[in-house]
PDB file of N, CA and C in Angstrom:
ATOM      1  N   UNK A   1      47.477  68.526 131.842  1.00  0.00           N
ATOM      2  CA  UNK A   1      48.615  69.376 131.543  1.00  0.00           C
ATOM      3  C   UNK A   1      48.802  70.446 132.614  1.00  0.00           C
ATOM      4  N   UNK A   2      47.427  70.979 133.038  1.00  0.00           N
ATOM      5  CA  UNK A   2      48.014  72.240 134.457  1.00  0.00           C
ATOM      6  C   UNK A   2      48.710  71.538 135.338  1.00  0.00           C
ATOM      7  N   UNK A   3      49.196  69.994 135.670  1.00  0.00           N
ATOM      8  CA  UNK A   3      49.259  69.404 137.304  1.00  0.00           C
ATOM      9  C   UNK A   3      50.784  69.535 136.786  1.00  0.00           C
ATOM     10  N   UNK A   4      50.874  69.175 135.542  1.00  0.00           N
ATOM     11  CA  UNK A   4      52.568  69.862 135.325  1.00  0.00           C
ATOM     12  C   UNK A   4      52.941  70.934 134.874  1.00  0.00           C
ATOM     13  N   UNK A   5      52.428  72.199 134.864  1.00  0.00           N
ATOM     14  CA  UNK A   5      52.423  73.463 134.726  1.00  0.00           C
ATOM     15  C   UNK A   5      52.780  73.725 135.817  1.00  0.00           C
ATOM     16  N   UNK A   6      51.842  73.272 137.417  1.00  0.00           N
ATOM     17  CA  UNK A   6      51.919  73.490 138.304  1.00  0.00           C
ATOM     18  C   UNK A   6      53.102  73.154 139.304  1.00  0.00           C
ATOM     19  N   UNK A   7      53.705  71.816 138.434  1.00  0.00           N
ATOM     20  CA  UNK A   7      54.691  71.306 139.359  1.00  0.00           C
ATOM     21  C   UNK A   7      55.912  72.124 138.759  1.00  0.00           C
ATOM     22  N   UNK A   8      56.194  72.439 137.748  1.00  0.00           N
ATOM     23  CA  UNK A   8      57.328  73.091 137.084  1.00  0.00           C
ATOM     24  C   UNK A   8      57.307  74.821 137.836  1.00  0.00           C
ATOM     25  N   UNK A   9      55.795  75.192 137.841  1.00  0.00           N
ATOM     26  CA  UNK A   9      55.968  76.232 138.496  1.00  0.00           C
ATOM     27  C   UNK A   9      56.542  76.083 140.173  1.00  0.00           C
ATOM     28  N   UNK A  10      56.224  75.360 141.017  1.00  0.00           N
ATOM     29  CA  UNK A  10      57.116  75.442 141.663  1.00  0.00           C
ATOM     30  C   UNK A  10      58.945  74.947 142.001  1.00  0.00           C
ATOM     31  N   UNK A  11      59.081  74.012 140.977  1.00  0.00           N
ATOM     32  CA  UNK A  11      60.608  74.111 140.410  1.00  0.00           C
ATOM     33  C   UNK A  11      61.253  75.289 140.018  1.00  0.00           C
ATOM     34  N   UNK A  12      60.588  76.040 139.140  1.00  0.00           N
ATOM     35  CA  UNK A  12      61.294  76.865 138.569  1.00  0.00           C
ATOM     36  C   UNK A  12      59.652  77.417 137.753  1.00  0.00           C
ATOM     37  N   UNK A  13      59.563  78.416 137.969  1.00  0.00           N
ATOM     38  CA  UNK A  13      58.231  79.491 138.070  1.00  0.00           C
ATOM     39  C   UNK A  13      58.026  79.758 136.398  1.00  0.00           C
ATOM     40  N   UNK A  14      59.496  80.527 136.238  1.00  0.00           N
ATOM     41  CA  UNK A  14      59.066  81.151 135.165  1.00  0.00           C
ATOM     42  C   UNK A  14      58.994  80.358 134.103  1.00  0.00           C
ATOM     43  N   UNK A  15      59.137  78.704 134.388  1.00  0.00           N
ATOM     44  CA  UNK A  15      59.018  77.479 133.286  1.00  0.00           C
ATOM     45  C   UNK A  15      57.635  77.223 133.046  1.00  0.00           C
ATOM     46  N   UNK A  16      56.930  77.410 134.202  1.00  0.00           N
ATOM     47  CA  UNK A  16      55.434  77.074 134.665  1.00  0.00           C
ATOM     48  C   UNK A  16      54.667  78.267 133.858  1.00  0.00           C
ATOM     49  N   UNK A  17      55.062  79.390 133.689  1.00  0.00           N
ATOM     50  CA  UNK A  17      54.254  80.456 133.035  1.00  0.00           C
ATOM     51  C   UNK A  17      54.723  80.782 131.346  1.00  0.00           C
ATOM     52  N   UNK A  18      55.914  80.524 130.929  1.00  0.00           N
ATOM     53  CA  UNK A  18      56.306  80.604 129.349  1.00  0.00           C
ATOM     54  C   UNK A  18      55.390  78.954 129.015  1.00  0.00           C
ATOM     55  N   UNK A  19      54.786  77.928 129.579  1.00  0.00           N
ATOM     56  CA  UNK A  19      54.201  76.747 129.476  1.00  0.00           C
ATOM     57  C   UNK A  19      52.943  77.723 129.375  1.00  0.00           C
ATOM     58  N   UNK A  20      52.496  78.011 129.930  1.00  0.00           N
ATOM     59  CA  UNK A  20      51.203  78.625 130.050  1.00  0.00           C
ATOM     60  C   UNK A  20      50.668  79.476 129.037  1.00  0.00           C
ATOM     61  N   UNK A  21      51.794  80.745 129.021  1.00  0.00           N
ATOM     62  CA  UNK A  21      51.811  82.061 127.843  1.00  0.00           C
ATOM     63  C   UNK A  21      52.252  82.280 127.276  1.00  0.00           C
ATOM     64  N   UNK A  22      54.023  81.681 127.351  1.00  0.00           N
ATOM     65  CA  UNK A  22      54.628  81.850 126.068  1.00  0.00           C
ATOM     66  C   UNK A  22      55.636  82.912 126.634  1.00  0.00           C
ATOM     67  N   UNK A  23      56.384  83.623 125.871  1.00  0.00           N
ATOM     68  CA  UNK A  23      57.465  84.998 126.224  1.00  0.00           C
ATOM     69  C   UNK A  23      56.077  86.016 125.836  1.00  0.00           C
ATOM     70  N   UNK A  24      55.644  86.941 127.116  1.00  0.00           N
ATOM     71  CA  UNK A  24      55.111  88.257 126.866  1.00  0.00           C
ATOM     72  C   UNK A  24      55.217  88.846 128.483  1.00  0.00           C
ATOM     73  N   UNK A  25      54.526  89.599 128.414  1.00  0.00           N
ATOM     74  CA  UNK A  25      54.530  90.484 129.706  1.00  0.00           C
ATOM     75  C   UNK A  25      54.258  89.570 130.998  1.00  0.00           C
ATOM     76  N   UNK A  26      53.192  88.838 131.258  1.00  0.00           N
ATOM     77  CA  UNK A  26      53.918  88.064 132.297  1.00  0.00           C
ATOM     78  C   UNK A  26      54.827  86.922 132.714  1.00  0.00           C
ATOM     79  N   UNK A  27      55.631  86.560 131.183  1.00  0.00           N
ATOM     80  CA  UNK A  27      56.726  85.953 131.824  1.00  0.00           C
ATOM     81  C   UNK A  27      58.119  87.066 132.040  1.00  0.00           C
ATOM     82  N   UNK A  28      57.682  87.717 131.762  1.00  0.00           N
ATOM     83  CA  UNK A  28      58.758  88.944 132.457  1.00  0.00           C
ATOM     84  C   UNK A  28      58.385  89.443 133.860  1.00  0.00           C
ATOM     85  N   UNK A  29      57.190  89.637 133.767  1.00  0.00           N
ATOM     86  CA  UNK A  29      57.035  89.810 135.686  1.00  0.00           C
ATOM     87  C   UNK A  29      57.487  88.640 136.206  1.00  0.00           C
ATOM     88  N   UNK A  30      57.250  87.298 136.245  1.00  0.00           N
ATOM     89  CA  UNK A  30      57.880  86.123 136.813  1.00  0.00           C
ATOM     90  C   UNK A  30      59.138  86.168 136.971  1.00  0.00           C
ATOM     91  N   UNK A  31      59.628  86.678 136.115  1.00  0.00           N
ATOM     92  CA  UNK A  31      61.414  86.317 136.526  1.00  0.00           C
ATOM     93  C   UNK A  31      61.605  87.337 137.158  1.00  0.00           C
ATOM     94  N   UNK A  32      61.110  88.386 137.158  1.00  0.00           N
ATOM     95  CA  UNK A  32      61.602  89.684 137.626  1.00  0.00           C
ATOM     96  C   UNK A  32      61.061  89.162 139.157  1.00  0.00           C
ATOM     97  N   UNK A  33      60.083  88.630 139.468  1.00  0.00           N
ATOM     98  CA  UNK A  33      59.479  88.206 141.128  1.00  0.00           C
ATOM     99  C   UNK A  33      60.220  87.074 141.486  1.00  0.00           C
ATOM    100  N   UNK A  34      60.618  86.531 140.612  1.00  0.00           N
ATOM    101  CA  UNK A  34      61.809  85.524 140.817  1.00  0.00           C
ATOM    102  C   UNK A  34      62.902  85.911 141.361  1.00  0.00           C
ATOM    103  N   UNK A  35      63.461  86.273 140.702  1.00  0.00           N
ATOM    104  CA  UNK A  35      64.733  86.973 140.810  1.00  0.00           C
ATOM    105  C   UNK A  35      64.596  88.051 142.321  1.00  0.00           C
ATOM    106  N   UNK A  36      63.429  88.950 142.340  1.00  0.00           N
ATOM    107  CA  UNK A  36      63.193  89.248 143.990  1.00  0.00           C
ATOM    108  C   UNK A  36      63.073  88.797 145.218  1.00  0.00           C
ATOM    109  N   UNK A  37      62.011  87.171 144.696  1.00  0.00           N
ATOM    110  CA  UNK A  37      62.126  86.732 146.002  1.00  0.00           C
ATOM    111  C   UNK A  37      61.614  84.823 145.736  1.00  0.00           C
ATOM    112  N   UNK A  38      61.845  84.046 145.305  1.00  0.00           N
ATOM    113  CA  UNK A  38      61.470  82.647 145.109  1.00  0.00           C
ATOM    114  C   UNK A  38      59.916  82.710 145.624  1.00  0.00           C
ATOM    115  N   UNK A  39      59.406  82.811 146.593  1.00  0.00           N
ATOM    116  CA  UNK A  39      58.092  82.688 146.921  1.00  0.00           C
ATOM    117  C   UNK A  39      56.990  83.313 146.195  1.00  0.00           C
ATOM    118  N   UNK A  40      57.446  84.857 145.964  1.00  0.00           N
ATOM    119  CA  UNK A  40      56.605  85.658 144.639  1.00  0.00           C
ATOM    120  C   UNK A  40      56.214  85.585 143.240  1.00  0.00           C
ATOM    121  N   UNK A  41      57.290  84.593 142.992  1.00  0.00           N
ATOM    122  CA  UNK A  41      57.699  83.875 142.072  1.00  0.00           C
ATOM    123  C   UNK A  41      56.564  83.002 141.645  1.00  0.00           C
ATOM    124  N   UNK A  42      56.531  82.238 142.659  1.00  0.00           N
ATOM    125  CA  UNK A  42      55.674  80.809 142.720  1.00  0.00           C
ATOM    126  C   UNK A  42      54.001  81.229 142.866  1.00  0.00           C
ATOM    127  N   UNK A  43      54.032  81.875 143.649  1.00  0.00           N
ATOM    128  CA  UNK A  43      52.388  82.724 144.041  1.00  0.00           C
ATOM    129  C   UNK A  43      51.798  82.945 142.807  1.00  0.00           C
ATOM    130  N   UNK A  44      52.766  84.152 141.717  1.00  0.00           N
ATOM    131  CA  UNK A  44      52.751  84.780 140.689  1.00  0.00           C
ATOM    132  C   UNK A  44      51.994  83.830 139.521  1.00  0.00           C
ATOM    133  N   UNK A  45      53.276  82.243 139.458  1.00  0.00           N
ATOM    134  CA  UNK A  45      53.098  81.579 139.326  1.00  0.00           C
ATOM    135  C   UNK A  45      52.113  80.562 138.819  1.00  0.00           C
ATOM    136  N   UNK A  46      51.498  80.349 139.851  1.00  0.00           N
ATOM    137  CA  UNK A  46      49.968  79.394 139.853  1.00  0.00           C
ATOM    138  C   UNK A  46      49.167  80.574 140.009  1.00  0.00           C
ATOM    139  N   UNK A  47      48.969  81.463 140.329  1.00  0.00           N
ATOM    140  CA  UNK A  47      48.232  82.251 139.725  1.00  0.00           C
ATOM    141  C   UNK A  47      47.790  82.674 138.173  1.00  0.00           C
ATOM    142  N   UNK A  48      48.623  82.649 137.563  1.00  0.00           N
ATOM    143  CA  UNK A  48      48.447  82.863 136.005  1.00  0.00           C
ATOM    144  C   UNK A  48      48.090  81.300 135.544  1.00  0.00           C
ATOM    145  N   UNK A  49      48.590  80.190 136.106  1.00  0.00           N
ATOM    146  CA  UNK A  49      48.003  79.039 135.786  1.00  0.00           C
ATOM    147  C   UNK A  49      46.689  78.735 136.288  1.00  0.00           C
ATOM    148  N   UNK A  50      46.189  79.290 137.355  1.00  0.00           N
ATOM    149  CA  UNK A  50      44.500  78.828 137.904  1.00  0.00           C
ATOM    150  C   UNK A  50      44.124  79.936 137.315  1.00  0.00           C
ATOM    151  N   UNK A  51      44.295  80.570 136.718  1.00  0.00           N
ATOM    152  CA  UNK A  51      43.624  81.733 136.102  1.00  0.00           C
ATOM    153  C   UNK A  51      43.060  81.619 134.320  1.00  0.00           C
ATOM    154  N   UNK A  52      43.594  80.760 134.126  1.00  0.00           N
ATOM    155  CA  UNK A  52      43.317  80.489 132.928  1.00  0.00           C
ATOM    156  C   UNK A  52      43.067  79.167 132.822  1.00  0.00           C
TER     157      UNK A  52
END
């Protein structure tokens, strides 16, 4: 299940982390790093997914 966490996170990030956590505080940083810059996004991203 992470190898498609992972691939959605780089499609579209904040799909990859509400998969992961659900709606709380870091799927609001995701969109918000989204919305700043696509790459921060993605970093942000698989980070919260290799992290858990």
């Amino acid at each position: 299940m992470d190898i498609v966490r992972l691939i959605f996170s780089v499609i579209l990030p904040p799909l990859g982390v509400f998969l992961q956590v659900g709606i709380g505080p870091q799927f609001w940083i995701n969109i918000l790093l989204t919305l700043l810059g696509y790459l921060p996004g993605i970093i942000h991203a698989v980070w919260i997914i290799a992290k858990r």
